[in-house]
N, C-alpha and C. Protein backbone atom coordinates (compact mmCIF):
# COMPACT_ATOMS: atom_id res chain seq x y z
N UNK A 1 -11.50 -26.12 56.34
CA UNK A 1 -12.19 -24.97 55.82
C UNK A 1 -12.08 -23.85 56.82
N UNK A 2 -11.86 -23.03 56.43
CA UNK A 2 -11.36 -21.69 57.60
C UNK A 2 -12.61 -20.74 57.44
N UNK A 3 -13.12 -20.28 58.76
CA UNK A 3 -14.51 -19.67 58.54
C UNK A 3 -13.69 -18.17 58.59
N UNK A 4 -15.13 -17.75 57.81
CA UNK A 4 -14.89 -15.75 57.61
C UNK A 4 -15.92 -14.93 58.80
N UNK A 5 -15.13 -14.16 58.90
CA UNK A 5 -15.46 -13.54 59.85
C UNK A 5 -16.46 -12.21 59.32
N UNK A 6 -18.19 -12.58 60.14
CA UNK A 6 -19.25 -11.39 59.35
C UNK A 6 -18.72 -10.00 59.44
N UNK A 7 -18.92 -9.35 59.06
CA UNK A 7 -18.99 -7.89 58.47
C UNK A 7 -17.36 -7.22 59.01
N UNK A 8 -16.13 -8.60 58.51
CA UNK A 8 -14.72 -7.97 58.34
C UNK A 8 -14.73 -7.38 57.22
N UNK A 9 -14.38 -6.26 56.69
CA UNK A 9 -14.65 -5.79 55.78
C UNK A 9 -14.05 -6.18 54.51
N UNK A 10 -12.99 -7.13 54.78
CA UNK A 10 -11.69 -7.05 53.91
C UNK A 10 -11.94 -8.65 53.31
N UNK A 11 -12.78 -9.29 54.23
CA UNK A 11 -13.13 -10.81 54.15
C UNK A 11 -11.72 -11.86 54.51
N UNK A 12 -11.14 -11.31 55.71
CA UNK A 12 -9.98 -12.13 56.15
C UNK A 12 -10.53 -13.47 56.69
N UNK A 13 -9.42 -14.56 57.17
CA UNK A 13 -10.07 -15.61 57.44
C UNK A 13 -10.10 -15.17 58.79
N UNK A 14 -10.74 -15.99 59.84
CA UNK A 14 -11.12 -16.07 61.09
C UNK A 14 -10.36 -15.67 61.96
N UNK A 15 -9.43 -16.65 61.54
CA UNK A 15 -8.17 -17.01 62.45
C UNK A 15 -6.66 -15.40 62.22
N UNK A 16 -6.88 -14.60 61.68
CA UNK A 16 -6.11 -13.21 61.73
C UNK A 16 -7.10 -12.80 62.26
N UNK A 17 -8.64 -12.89 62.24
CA UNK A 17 -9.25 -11.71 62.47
C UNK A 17 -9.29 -11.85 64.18
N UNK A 18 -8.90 -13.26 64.74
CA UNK A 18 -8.87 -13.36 65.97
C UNK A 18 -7.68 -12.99 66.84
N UNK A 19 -6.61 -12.97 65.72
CA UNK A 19 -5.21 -12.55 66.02
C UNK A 19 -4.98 -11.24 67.40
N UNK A 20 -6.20 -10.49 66.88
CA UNK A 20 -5.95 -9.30 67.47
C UNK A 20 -5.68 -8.20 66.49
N UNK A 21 -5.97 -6.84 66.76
CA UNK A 21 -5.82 -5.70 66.10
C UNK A 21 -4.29 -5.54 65.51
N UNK A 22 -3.62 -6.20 66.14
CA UNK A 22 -2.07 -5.95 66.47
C UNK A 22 -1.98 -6.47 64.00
N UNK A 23 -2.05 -8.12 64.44
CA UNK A 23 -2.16 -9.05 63.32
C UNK A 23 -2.91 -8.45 61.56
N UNK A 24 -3.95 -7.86 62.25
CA UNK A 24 -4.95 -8.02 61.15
C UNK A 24 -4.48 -6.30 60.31
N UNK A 25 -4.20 -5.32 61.53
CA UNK A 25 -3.87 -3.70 60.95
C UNK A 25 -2.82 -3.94 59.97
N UNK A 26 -1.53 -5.04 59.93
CA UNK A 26 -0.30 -5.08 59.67
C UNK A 26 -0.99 -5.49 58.18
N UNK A 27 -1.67 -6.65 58.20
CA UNK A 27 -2.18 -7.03 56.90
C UNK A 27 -2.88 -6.24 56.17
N UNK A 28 -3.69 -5.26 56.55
CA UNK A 28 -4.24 -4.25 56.57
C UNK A 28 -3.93 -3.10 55.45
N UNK A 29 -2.67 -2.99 56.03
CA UNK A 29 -1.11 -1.98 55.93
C UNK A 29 -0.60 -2.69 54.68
N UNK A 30 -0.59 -3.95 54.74
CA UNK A 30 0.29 -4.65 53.74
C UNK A 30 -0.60 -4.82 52.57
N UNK A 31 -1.52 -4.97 53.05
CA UNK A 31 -3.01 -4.96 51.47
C UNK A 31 -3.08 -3.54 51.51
N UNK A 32 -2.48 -2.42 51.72
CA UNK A 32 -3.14 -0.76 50.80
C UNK A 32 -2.19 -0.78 50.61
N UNK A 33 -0.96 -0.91 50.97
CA UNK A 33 0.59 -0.44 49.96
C UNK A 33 0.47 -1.50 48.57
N UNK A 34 -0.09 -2.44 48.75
CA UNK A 34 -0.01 -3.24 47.84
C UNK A 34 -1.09 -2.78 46.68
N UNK A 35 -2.42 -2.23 46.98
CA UNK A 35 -3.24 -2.41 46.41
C UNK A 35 -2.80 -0.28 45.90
N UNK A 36 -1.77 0.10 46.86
CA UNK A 36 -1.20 1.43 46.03
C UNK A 36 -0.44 1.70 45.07
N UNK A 37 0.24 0.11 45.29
CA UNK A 37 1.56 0.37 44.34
C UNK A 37 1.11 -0.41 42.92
N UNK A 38 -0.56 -1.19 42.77
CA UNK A 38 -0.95 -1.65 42.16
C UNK A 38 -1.46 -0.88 41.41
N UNK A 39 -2.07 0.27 41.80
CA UNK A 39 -2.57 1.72 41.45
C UNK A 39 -1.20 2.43 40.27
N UNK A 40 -0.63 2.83 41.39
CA UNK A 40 0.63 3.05 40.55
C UNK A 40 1.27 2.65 39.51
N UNK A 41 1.72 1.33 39.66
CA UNK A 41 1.47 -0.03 38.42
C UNK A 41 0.70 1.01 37.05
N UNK A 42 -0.61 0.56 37.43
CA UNK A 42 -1.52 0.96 36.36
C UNK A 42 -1.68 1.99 35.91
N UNK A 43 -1.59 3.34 36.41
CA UNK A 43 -1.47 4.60 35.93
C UNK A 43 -0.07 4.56 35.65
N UNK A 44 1.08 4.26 35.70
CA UNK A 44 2.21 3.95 34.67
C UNK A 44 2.05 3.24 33.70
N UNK A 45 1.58 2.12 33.68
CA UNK A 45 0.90 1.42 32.07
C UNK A 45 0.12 2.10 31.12
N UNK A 46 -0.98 2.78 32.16
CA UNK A 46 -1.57 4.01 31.30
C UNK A 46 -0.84 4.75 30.43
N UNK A 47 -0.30 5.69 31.52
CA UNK A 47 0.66 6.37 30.75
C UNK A 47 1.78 6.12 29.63
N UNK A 48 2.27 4.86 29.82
CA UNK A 48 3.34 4.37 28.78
C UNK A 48 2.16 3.92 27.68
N UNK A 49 1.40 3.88 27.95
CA UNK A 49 0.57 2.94 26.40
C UNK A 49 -0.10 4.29 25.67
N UNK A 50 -0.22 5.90 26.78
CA UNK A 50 -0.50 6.60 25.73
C UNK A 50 0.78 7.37 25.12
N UNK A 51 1.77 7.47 25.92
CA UNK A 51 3.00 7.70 25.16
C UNK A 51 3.14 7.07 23.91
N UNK A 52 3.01 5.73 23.68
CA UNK A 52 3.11 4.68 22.56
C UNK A 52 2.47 5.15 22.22
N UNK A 53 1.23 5.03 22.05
CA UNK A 53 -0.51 5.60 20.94
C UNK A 53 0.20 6.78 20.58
N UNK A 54 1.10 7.73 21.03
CA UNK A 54 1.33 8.95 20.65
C UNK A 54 2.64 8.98 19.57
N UNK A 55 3.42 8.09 20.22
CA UNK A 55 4.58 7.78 19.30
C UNK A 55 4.49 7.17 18.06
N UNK A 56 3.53 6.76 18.08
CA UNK A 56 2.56 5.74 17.08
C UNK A 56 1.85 6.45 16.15
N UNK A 57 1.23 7.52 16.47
CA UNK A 57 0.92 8.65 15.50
C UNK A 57 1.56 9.95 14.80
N UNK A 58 2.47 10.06 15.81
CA UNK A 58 3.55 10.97 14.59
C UNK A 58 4.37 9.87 13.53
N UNK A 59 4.47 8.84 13.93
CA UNK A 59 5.63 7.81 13.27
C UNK A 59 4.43 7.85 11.89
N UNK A 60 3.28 7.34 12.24
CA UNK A 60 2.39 7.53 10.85
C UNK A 60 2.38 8.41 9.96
N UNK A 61 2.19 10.04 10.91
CA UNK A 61 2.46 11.15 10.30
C UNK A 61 3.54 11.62 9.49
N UNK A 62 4.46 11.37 9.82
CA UNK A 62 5.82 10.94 9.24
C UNK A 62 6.23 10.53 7.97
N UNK A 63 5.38 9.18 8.49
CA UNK A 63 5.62 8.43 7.69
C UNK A 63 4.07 8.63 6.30
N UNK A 64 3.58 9.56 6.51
CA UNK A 64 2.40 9.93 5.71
C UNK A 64 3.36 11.41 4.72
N UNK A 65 3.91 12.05 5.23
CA UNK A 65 5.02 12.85 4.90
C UNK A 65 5.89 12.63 4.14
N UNK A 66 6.50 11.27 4.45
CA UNK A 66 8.15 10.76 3.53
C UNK A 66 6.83 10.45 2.13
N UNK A 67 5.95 9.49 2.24
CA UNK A 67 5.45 8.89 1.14
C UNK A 67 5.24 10.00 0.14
N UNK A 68 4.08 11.28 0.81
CA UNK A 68 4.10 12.36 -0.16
C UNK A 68 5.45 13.14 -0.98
N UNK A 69 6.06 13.37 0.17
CA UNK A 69 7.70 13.65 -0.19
C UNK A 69 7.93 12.99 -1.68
N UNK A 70 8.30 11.27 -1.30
CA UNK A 70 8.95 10.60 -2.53
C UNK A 70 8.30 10.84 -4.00
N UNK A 71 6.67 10.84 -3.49
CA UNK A 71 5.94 10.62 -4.62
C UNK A 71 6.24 12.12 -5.52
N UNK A 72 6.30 13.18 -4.79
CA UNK A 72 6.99 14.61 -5.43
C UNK A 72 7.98 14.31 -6.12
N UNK A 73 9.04 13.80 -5.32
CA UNK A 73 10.81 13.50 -6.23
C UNK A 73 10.47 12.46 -7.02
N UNK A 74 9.82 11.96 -6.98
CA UNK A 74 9.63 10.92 -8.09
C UNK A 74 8.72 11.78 -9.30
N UNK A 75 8.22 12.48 -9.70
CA UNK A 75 7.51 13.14 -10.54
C UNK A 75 8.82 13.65 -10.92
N UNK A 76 9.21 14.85 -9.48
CA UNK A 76 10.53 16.09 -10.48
C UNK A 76 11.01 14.80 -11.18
N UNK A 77 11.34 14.19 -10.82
CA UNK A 77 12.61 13.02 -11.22
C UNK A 77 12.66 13.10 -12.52
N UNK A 78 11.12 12.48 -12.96
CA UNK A 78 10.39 12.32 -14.31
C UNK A 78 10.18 13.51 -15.06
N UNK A 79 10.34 14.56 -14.52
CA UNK A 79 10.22 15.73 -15.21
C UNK A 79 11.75 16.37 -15.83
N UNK A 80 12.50 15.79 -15.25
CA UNK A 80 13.65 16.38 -15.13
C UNK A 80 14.68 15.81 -16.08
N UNK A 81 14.14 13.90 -15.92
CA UNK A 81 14.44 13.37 -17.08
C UNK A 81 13.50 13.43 -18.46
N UNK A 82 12.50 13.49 -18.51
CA UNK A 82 12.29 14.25 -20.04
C UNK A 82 13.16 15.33 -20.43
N UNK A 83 13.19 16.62 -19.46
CA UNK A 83 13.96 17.76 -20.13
C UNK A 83 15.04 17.20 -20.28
N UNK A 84 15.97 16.47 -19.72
CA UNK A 84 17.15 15.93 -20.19
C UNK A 84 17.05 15.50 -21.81
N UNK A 85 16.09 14.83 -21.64
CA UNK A 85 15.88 13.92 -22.98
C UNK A 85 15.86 15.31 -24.31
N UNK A 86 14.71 15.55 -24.08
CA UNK A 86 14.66 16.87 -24.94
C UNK A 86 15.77 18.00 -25.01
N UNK A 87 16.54 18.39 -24.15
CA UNK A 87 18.63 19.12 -24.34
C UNK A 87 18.68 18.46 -24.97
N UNK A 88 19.05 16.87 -24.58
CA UNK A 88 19.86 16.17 -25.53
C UNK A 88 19.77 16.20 -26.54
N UNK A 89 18.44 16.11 -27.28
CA UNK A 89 17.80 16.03 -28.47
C UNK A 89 18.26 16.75 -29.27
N UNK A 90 17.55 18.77 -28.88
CA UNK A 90 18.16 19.92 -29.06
C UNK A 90 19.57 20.31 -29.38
N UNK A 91 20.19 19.53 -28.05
CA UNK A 91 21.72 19.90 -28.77
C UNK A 91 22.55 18.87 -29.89
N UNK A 92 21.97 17.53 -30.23
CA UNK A 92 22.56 17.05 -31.10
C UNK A 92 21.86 17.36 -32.63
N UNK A 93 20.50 17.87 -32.61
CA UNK A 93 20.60 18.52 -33.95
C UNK A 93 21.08 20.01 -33.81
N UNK A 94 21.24 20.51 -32.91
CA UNK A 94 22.29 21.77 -33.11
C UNK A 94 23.56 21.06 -33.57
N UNK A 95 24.29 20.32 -32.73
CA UNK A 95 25.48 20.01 -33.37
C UNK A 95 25.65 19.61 -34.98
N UNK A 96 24.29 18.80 -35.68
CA UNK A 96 24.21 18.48 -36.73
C UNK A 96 24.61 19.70 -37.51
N UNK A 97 23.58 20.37 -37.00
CA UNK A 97 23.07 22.05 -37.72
C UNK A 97 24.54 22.64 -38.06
N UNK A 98 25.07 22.62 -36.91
CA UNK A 98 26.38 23.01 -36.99
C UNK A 98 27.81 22.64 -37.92
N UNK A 99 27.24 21.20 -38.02
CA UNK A 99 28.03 20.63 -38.78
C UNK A 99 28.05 20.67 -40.19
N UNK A 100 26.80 20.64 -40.64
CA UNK A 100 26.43 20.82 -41.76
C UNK A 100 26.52 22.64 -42.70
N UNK A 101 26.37 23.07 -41.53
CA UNK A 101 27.09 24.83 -41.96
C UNK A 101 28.58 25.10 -42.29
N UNK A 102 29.02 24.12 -41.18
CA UNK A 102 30.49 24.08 -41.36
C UNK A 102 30.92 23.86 -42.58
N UNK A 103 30.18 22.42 -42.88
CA UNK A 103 30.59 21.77 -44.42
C UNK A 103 30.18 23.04 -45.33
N UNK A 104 29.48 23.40 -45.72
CA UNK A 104 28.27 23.86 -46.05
C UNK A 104 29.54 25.26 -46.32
N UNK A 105 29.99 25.49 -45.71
CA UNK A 105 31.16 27.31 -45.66
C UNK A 105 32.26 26.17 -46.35
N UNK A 106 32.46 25.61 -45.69
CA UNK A 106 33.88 24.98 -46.59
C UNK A 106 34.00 24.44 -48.11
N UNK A 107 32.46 23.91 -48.85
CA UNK A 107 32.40 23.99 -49.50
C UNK A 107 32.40 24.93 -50.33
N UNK A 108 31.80 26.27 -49.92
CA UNK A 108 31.68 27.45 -50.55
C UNK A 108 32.85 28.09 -51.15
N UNK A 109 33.90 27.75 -49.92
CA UNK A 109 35.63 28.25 -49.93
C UNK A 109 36.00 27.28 -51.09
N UNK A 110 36.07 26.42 -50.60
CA UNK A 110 36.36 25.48 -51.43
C UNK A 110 36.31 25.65 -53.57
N UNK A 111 34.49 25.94 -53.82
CA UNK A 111 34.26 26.62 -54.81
C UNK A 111 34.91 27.86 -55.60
N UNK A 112 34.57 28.83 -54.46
CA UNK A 112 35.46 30.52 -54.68
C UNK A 112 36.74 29.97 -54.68
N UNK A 113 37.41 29.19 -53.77
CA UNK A 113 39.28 29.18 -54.54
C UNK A 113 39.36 28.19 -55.43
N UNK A 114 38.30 27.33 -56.18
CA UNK A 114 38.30 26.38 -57.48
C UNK A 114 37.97 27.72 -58.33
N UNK A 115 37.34 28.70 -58.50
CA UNK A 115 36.74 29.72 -59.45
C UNK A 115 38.21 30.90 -59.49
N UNK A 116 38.95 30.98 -58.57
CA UNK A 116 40.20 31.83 -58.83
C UNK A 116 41.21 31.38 -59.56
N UNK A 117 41.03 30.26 -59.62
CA UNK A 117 42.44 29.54 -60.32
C UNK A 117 42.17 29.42 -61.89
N UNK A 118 40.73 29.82 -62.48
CA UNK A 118 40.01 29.31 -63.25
C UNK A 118 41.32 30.35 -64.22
N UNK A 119 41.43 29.95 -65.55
CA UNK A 119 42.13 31.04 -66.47
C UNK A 119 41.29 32.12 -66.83
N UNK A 120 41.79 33.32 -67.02
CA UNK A 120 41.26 34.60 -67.16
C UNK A 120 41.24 35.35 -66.24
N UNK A 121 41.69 34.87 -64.69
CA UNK A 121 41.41 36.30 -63.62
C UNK A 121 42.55 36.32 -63.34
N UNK A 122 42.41 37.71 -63.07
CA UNK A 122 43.77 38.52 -62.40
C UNK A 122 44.02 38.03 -61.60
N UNK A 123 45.32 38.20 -61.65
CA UNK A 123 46.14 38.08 -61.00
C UNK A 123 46.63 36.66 -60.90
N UNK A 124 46.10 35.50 -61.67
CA UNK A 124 46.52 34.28 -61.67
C UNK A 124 46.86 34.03 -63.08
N UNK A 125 47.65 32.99 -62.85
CA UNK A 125 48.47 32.33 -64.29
C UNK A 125 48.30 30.92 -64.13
N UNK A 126 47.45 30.37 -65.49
CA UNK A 126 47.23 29.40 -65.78
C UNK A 126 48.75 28.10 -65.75
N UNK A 127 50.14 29.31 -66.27
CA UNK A 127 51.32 28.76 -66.45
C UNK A 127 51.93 29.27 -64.98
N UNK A 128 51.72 28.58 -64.19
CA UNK A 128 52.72 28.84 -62.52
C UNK A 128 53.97 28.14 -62.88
């Protein structure tokens, strides 16, 4: 059992503290660089863990951003495909519309040059 030496401040054992000033300053020396660079240590951990906490909250923010973002393009999306739906709609009864005018004149032609050929009008002969 190695006795401590009263009111060393550091609570070395006996036997450095008898060493001489020479022994005990060196340890001394070697416990505050140690207990500085332990310091140091820790205010770098500090610091890297609030870097993180910080990197950590824009990444949320961010990522609180993209979600609103998508949820927007996902609406236009939906908005964009109805109006599609509804052109489409629009232009295939236009095309109908269209089609049916078409017929609709060709029949007419059709009629007026069945009514010219009819006997009695000028300029046509029943005997071609």
């Amino acid at each position: 059992a190695q006795a401590f030496v009263r009111g060393a401040s550091v609570g070395l054992p006996a036997s450095s503290w008898r060493r001489g000033g020479f022994g005990f300053r060196e340890e001394c020396a070697e416990l505050q660089r140690g207990r500085e660079v332990a310091e140091l240590e820790r205010d770098q951990l500090r610091a890297d863990i609030a870097q993180a906490r910080q990197t950590l909250r824009e990444a949320a923010q961010a990522d609180e951003r993209s979600r609103i973002q998508i949820g927007s393009l996902a609406r236009e999306r939906v908005d964009l495909t109805m109006r599609l739906e509804r052109m489409t709609d629009e232009e295939k009864r236009a095309r109908e519309a269209c089609a049916r005018l078409e017929s609709a004149k060709i029949e007419q032609w059709l009629l007026h040059d069945g009514t010219m050929a009819l006997p009695g009008r000028e300029g046509q002969s029943i005997h071609a």
